[in-house]
Protein backbone atom coordinates (compact mmCIF):
# COMPACT_ATOMS: atom_id res chain seq x y z
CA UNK A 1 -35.13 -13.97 -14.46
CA UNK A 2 -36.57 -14.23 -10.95
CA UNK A 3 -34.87 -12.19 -7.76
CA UNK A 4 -35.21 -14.99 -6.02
CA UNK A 5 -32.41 -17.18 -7.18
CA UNK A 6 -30.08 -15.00 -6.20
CA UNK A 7 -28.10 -14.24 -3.09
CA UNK A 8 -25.44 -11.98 -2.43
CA UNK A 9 -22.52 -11.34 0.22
CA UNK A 10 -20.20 -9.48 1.11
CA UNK A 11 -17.20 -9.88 2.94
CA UNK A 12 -14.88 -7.16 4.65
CA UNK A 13 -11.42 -9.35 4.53
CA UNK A 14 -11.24 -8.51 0.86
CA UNK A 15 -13.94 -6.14 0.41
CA UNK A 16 -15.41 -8.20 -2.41
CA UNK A 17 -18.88 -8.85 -3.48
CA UNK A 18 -20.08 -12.38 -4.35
CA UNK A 19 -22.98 -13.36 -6.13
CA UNK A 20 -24.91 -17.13 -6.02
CA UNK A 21 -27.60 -18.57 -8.45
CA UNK A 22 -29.42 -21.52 -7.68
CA UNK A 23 -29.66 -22.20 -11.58
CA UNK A 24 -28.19 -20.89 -15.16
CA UNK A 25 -28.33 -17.29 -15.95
CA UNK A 26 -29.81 -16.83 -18.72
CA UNK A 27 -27.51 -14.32 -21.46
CA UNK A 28 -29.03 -10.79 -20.72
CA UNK A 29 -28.75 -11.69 -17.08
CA UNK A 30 -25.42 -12.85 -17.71
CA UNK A 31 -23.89 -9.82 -19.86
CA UNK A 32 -25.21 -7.83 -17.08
CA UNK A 33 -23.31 -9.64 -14.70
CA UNK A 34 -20.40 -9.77 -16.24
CA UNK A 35 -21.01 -5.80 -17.62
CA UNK A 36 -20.55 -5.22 -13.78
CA UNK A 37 -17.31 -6.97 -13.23
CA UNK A 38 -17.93 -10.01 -11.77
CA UNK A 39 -16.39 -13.46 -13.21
CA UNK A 40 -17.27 -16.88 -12.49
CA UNK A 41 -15.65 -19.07 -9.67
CA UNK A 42 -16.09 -22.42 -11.47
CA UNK A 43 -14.55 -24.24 -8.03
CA UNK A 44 -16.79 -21.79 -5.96
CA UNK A 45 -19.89 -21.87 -8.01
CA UNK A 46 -20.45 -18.50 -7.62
CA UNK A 47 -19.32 -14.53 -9.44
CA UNK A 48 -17.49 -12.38 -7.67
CA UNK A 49 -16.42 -8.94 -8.02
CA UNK A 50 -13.11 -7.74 -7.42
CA UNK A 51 -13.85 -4.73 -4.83
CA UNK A 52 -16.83 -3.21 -3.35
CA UNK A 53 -18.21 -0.11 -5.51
CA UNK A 54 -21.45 1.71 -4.85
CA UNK A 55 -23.06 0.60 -8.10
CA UNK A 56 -22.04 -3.29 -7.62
CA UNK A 57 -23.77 -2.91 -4.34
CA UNK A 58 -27.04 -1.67 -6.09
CA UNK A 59 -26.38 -4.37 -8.70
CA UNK A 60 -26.62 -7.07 -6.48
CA UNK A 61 -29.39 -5.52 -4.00
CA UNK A 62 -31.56 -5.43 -7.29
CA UNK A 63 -30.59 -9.15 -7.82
CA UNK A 64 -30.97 -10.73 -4.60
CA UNK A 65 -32.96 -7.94 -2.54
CA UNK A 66 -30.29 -7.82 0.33
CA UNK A 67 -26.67 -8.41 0.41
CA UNK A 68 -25.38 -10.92 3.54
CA UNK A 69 -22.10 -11.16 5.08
CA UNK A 70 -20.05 -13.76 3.80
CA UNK A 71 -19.87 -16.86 5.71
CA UNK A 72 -16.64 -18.16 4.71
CA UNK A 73 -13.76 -16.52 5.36
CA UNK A 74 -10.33 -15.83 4.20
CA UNK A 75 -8.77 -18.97 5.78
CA UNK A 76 -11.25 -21.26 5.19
CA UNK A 77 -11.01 -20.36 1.22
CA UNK A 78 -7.54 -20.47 1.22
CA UNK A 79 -7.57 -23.83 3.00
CA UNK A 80 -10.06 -25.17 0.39
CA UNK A 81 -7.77 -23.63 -2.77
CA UNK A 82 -5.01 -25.63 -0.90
CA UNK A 83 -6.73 -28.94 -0.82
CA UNK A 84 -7.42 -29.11 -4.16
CA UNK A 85 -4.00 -27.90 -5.15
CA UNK A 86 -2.80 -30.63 -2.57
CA UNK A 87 -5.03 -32.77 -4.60
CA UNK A 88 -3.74 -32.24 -8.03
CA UNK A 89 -0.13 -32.91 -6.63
CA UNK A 90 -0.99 -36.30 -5.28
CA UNK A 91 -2.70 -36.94 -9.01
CA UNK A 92 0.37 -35.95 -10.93
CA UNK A 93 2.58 -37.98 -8.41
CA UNK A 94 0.53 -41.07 -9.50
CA UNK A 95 0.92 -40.31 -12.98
CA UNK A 96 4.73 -39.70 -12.50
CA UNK A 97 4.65 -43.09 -10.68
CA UNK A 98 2.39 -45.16 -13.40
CA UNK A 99 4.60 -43.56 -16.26
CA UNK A 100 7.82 -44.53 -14.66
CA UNK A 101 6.60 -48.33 -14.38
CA UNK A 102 6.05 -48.90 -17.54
CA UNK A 103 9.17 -46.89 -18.71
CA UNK A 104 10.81 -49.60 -15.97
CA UNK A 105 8.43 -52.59 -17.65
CA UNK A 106 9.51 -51.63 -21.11
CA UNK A 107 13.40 -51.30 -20.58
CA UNK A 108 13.37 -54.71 -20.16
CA UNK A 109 13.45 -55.49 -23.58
CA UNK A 110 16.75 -54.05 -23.39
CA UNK A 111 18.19 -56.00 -20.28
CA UNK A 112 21.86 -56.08 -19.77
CA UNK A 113 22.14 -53.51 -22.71
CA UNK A 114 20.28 -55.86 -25.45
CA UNK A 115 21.17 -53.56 -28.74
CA UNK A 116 19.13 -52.87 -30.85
CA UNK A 117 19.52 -55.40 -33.82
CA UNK A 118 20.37 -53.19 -37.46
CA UNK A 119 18.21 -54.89 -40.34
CA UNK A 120 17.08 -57.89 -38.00
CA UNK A 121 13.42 -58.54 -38.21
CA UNK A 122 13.37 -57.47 -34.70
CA UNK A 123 14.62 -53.86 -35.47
CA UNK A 124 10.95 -52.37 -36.02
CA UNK A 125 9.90 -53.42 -32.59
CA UNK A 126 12.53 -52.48 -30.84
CA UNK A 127 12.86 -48.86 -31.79
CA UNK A 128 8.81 -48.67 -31.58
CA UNK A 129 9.39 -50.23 -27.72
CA UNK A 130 12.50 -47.74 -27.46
CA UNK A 131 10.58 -44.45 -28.28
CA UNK A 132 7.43 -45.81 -26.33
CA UNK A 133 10.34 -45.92 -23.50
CA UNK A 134 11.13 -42.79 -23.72
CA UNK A 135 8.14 -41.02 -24.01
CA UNK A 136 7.41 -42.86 -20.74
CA UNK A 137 10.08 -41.46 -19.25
CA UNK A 138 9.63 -38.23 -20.41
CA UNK A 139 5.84 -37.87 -19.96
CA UNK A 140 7.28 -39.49 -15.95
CA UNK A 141 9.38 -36.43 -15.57
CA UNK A 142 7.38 -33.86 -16.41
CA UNK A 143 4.64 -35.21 -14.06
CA UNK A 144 7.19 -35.97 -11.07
CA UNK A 145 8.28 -31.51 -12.26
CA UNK A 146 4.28 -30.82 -11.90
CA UNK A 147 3.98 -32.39 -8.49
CA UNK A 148 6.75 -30.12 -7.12
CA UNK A 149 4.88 -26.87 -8.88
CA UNK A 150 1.09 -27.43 -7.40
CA UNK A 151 2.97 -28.27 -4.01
CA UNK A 152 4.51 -25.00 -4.26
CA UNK A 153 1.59 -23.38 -5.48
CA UNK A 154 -0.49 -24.43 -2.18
CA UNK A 155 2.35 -23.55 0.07
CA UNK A 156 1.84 -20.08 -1.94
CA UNK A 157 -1.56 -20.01 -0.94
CA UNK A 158 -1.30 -20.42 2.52
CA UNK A 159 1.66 -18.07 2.76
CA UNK A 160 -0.87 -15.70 1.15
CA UNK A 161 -3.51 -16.14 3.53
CA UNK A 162 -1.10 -15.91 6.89
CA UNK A 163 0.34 -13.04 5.68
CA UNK A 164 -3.29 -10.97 4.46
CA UNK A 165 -4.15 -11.28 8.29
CA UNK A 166 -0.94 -10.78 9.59
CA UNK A 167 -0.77 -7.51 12.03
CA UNK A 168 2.09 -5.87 9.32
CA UNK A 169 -0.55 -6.21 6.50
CA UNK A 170 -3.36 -5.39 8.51
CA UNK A 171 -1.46 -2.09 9.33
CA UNK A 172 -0.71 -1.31 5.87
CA UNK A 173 -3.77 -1.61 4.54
CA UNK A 174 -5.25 0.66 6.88
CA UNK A 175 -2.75 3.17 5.62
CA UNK A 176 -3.70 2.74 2.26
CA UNK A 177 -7.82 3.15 3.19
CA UNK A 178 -6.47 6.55 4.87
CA UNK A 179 -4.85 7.57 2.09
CA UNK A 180 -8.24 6.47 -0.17
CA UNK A 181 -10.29 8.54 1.89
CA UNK A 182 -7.79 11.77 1.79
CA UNK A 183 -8.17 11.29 -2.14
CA UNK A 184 -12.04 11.64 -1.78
CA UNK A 185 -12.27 14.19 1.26
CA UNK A 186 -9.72 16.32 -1.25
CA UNK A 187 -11.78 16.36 -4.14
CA UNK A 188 -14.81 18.06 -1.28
CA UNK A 189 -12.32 20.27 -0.17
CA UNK A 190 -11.89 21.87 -3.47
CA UNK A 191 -15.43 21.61 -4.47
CA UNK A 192 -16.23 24.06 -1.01
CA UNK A 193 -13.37 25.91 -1.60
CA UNK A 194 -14.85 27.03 -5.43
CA UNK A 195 -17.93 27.54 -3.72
CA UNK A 196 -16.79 30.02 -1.43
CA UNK A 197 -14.90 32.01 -4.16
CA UNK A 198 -17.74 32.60 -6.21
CA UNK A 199 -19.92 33.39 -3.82
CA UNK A 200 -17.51 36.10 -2.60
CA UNK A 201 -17.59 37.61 -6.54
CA UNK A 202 -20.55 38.30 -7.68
CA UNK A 203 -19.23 41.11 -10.29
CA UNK A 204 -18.95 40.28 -13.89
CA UNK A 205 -15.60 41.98 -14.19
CA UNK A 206 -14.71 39.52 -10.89
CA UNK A 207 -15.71 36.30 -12.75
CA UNK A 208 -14.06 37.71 -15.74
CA UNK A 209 -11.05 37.67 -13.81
CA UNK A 210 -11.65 34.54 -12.17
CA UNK A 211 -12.05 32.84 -15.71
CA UNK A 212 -8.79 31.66 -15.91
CA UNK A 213 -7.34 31.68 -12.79
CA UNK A 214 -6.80 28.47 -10.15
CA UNK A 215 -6.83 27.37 -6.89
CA UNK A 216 -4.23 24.97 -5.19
CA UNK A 217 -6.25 22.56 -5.54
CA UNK A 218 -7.23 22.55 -8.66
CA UNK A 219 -9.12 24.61 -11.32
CA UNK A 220 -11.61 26.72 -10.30
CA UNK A 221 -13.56 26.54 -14.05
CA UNK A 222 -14.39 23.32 -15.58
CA UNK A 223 -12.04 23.55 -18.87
CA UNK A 224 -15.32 23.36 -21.78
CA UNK A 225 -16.98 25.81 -19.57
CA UNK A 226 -13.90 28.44 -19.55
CA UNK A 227 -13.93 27.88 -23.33
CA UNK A 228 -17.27 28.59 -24.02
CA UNK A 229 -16.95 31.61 -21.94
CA UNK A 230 -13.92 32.83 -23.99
CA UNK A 231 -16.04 32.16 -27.37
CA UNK A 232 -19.09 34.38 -26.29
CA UNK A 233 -20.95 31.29 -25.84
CA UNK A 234 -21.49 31.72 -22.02
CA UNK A 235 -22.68 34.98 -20.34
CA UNK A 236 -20.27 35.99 -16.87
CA UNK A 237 -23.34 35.32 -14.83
CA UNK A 238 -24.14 31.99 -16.42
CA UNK A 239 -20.82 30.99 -15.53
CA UNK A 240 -20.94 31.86 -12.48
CA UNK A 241 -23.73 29.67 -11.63
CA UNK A 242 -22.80 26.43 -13.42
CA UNK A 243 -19.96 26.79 -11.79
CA UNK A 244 -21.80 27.08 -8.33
CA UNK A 245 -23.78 24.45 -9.60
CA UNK A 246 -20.69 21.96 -10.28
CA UNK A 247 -19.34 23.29 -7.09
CA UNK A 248 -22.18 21.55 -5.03
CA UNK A 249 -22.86 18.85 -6.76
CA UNK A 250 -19.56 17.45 -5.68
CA UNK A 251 -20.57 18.26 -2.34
CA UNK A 252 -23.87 16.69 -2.05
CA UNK A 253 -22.62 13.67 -4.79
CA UNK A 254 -23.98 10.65 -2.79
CA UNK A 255 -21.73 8.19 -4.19
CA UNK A 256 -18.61 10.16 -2.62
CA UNK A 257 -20.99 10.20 0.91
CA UNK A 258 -21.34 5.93 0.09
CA UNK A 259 -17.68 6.10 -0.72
CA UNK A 260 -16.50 7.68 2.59
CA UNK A 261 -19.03 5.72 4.88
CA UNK A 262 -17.39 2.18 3.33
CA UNK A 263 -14.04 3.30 3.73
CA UNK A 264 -14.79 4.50 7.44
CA UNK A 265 -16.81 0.77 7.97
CA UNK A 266 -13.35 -1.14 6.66
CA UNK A 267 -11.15 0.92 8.69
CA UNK A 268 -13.24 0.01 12.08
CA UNK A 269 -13.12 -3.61 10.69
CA UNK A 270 -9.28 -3.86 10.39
CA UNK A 271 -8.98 -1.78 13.57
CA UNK A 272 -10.96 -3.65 15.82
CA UNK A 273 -8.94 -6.98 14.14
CA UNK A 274 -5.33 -5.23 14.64
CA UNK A 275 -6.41 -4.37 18.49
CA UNK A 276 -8.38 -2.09 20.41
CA UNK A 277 -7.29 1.98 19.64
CA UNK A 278 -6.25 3.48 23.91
CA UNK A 279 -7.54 6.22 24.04
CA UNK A 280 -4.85 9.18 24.22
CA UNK A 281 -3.85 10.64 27.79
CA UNK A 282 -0.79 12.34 26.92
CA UNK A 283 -0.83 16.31 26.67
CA UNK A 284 -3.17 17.38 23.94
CA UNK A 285 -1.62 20.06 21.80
CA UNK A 286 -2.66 21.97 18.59
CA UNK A 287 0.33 20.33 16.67
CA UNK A 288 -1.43 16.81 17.54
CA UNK A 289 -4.65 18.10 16.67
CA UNK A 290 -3.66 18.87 13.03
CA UNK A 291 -1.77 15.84 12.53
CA UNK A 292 -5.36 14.28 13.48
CA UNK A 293 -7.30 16.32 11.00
CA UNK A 294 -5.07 16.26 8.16
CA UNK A 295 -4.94 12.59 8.24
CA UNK A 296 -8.59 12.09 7.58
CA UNK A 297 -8.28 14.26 4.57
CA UNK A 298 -9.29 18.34 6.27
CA UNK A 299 -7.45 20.94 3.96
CA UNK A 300 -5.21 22.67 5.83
CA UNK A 301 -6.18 22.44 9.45
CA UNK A 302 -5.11 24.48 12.14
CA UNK A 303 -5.60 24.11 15.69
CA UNK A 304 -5.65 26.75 19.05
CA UNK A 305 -6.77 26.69 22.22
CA UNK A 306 -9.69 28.07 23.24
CA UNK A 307 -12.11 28.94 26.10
CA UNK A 308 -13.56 25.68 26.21
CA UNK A 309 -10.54 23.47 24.99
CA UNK A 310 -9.41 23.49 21.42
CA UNK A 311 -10.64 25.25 18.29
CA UNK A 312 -9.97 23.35 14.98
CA UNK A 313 -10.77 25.19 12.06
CA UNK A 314 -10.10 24.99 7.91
CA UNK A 315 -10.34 26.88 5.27
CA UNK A 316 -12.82 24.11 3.63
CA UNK A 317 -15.80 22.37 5.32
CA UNK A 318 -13.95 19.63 7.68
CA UNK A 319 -14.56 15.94 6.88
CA UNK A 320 -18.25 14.83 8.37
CA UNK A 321 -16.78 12.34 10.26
CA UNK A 322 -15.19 15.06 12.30
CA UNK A 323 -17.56 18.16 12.37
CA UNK A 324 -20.52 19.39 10.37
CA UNK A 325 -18.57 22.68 9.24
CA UNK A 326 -15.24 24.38 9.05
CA UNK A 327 -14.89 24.91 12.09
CA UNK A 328 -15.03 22.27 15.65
CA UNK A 329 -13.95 23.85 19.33
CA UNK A 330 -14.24 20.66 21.84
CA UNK A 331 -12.62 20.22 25.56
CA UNK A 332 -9.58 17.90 25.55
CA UNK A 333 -11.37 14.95 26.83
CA UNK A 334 -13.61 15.39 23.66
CA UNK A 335 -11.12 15.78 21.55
CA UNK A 336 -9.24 12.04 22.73
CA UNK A 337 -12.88 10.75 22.64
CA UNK A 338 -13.71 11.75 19.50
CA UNK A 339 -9.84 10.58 18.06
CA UNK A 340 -10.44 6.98 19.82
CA UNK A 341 -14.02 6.75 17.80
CA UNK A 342 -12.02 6.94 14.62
CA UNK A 343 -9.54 5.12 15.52
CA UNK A 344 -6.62 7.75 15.76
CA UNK A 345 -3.16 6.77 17.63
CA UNK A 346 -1.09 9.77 18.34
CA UNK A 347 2.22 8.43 16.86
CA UNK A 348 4.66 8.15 19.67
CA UNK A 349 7.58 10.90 19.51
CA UNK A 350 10.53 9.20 16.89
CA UNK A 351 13.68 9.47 19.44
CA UNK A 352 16.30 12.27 18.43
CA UNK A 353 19.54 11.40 16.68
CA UNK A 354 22.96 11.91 18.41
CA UNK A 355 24.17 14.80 17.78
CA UNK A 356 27.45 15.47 15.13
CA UNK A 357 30.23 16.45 16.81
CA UNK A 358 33.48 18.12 15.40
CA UNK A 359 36.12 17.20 17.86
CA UNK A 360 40.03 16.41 16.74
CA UNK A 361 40.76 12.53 17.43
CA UNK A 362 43.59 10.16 16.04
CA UNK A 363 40.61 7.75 15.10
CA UNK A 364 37.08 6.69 15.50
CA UNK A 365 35.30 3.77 15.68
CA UNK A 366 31.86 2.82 14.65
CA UNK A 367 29.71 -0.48 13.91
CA UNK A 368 30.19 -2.05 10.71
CA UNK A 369 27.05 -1.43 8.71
CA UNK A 370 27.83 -4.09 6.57
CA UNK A 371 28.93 -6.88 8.63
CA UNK A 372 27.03 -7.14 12.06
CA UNK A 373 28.94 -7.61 15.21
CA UNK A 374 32.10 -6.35 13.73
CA UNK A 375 33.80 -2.77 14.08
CA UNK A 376 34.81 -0.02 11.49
CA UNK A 377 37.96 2.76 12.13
CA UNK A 378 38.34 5.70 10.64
CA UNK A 379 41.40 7.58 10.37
CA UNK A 380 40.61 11.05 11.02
CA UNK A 381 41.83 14.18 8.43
CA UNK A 382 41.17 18.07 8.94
CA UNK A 383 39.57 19.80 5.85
CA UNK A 384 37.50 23.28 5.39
CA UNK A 385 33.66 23.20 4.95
CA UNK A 386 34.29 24.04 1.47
CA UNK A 387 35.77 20.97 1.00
CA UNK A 388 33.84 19.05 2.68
CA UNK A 389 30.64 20.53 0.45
CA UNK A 390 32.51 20.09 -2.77
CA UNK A 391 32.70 16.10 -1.98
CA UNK A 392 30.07 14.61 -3.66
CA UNK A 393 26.72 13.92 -1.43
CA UNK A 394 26.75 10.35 -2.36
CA UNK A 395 30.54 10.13 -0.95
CA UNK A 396 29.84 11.49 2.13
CA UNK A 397 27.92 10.46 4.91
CA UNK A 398 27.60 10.76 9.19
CA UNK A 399 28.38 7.00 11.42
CA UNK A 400 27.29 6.80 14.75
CA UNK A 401 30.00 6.51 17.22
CA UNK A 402 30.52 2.46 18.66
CA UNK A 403 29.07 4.38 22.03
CA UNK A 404 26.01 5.31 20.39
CA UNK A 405 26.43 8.85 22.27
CA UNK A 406 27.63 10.89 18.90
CA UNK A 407 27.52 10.87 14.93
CA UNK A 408 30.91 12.08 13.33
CA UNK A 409 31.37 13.12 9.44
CA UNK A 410 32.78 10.94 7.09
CA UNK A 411 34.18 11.24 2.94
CA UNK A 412 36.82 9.85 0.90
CA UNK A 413 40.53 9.71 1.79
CA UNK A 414 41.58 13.58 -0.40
CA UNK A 415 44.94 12.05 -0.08
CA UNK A 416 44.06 8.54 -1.83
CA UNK A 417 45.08 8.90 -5.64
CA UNK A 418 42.74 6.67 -6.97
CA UNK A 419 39.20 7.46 -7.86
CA UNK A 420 37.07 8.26 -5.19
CA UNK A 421 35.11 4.87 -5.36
CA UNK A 422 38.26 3.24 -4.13
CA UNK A 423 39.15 5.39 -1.65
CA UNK A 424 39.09 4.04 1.90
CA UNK A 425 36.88 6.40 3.54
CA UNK A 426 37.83 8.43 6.88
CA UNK A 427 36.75 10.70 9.75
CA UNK A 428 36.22 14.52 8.72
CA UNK A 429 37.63 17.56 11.14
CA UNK A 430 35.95 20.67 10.04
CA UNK A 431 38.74 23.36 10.62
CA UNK A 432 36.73 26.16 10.13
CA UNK A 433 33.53 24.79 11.80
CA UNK A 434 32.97 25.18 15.66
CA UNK A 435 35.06 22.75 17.34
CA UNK A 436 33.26 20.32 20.24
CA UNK A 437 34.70 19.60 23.58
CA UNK A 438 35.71 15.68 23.37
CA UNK A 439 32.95 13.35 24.61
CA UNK A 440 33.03 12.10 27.84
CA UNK A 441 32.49 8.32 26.33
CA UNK A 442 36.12 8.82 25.31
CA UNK A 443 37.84 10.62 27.61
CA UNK A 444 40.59 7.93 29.13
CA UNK A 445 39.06 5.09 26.75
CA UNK A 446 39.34 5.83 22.97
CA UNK A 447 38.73 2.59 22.18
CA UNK A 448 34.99 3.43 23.41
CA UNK A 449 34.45 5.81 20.25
């Protein structure tokens, strides 16, 4: 079959491939196309594929030569699926309508409770007009039942669409493409750290050793490989290399390369949807700096400062998005520059709990956790740590104070006879823990605690 009917897009909302033909495909086009994943759209008129992969995108650039971006977009699909769902309502509500009529038109036979006449030569048309009744009625209800599921079904739709492009979702999802391309960058950071092992040990007694043994990451000998070593059926050397040999392969693997350039496209797509990234103008300190590299996949990263700025180094080749190498020393500004470029936000410091205090009090109050707007006290009781730590951990918890300025402990009443479950649960005193100078949001007003 001809190129030429095809055409092919590609769209970034769902990061799935669609195919068109401007005719039938004829059956070894077609098992190829469906080989590859893609099913038919019968109310599109078109295959689609459910996510991007590199060898769908070399499927459909042998097809249709190029692959176009997607005209129609997320909305406008979701708006069409809702029409005809719309549509299919409006049918089924004009069935429901039509089979109620002539349920109505044929229950006139028995107006003002006519019975049905036992052994009269009426009876046989009556009961065939009585079950032709009901199965009006019924066929009526189960329409008038459909009409309320496609309804819901488009309501579905749209609720799906709003809440795909809603800023939440759009944040999440960008999570879950940095977490995809940690999962690929970790797989190259094993792959360079088995490469730099063996080329440290070049020794047969060395790779002998080495045979068995594994890296954090994973194993440093392919499992058939170690085998055949074990049998005699590999020589140390020849290990060695295939092993070398593996070790790069990974690294230089072009799919992975295709992989991470997608995932770094899709995650400048959703960013530059969810808002533009500020660039960072806080203090720039090594802590940050790691928190940067190990969340676009660089194996243990550590930071320092250096002459010029900051020195980021690891123990594997850094992600080439960041640096060609294991090691990157940039000036600050370069380092916020090259953090906007990927889209980095430094998260924004998570403000500290108040601090638990172990003060002696009648009573303390905190906010119900259960009911909002309404109040909680706790009767306070003095008991050792040991007592304290023998309490189950599910039993035992820390409130914050109605002030909001202080946490206190809290367990189950040790004097309460019942099961613990029961118990009403009260303030702890730690006898034998240092004891706190009473807050100042309670001094004169205990009420305030």
């Amino acid at each position: 079959m001809e190129q030429s009917i095809f055409s092919a897009t590609y769209s970034p909302e769902d990061n799935k491939l669609r195919l068109y033909a401007d005719r039938r495909l004829d059956s070894e086009t077609y098992a190829r196309v469906k080989e590859m994943g893609f099913k038919w759209a019968p109310k599109q008129e078109l295959f689609v594929a459910p996510k991007w992969t590199p060898a769908r995108e070399d499927f459909c650039l042998e097809l249709a030569g190029e692959i176009d971006p997607e005209l129609t977009t997320l909305a406008e699909r979701a708006e069409a699926k809702a029409e005809r769902l719309d549509a299919l309502a409006e049918k089924r509500d004009r069935q429901s309508n039509a089979f109620a009529r002539v349920a109505d038109d044929l229950s006139q036979a028995f107006y003002m409770g006519q019975p049905i006449l036992v052994g009269h030569q009426s009876e046989r048309k009556a009961r065939k007009t009585q079950e032709r009744m009901h199965n009006a009625m019924d066929k009526s209800v189960r329409a008038s039942k459909a009409v309320q599921y496609w309804q819901w079904k488009a309501a579905g739709v749209e609720r799906f669409a709003n809440m795909k492009n809603s800023p939440r979702t759009r944040a999440n999802r960008i999570k879950t493409l940095l977490a995809d391309l940690r999962d690929i960058q970790r797989s190259l950071n094993h792959a360079g750290l088995c490469l730099k092992v063996w080329e440290k040990n070049t020794s047969d007694e060395a790779i002998t050793a080495l045979s068995n043994k594994r890296l954090k990451t994973g194993d440093l000998v392919y499992w058939d490989h170690a085998t055949a070593f074990r049998e005699g059926k590999l020589a140390a050397q020849e290990l060695r290399n295939i092993s070398m040999k593996n070790a790069q392969a990974i690294l230089e693997n072009p799919s992975r390369r295709r992989w991470i350039d997608h995932i770094l496209n899709r995650l400048a797509y959703e960013r530059d949807l969810l808002g533009p990234v500020e660039r960072y103008e806080g203090e720039l300190t090594p802590v940050i700096l790691q928190a940067f590299a190990r969340e676009h996949g660089a194996h243990k990263p550590a930071a320092k400062k250096s002459e010029t700025g900051f020195e980021l180094t690891s123990s594997a080749p850094l992600p080439l998005h960041i640096a060609n190498g294991e090691s990157l020393d940039l000036t600050a500004d370069q380092w916020r520059d090259l953090m906007q470029s990927v889209g980095y936000s430094v998260p924004e410091k998570k403000s500290a709990l108040p601090p638990i205090l172990n003060f002696r009090a009648g009573e303390l109050v905190a906010p119900n956790r259960y009911h909002a707007g309404e109040t909680r006290t706790f009767r306070q009781v003095e008991m050792t740590k040991a007592q304290y730590a023998a309490i189950h951990s599910d039993a035992r918890w820390v409130e914050t104070s109605l002030c909001g300025t202080f946490r206190f402990k809290v367990a189950p009443d040790p004097d309460h006879k019942g099961p613990y479950y029961s118990s009403p649960r009260v303030a702890v005193f730690l006898t034998d823990s240092k004891t706190h100078e009473t807050p100042e949001s309670l001094k004169g007003n205990p009420e305030a605690a």
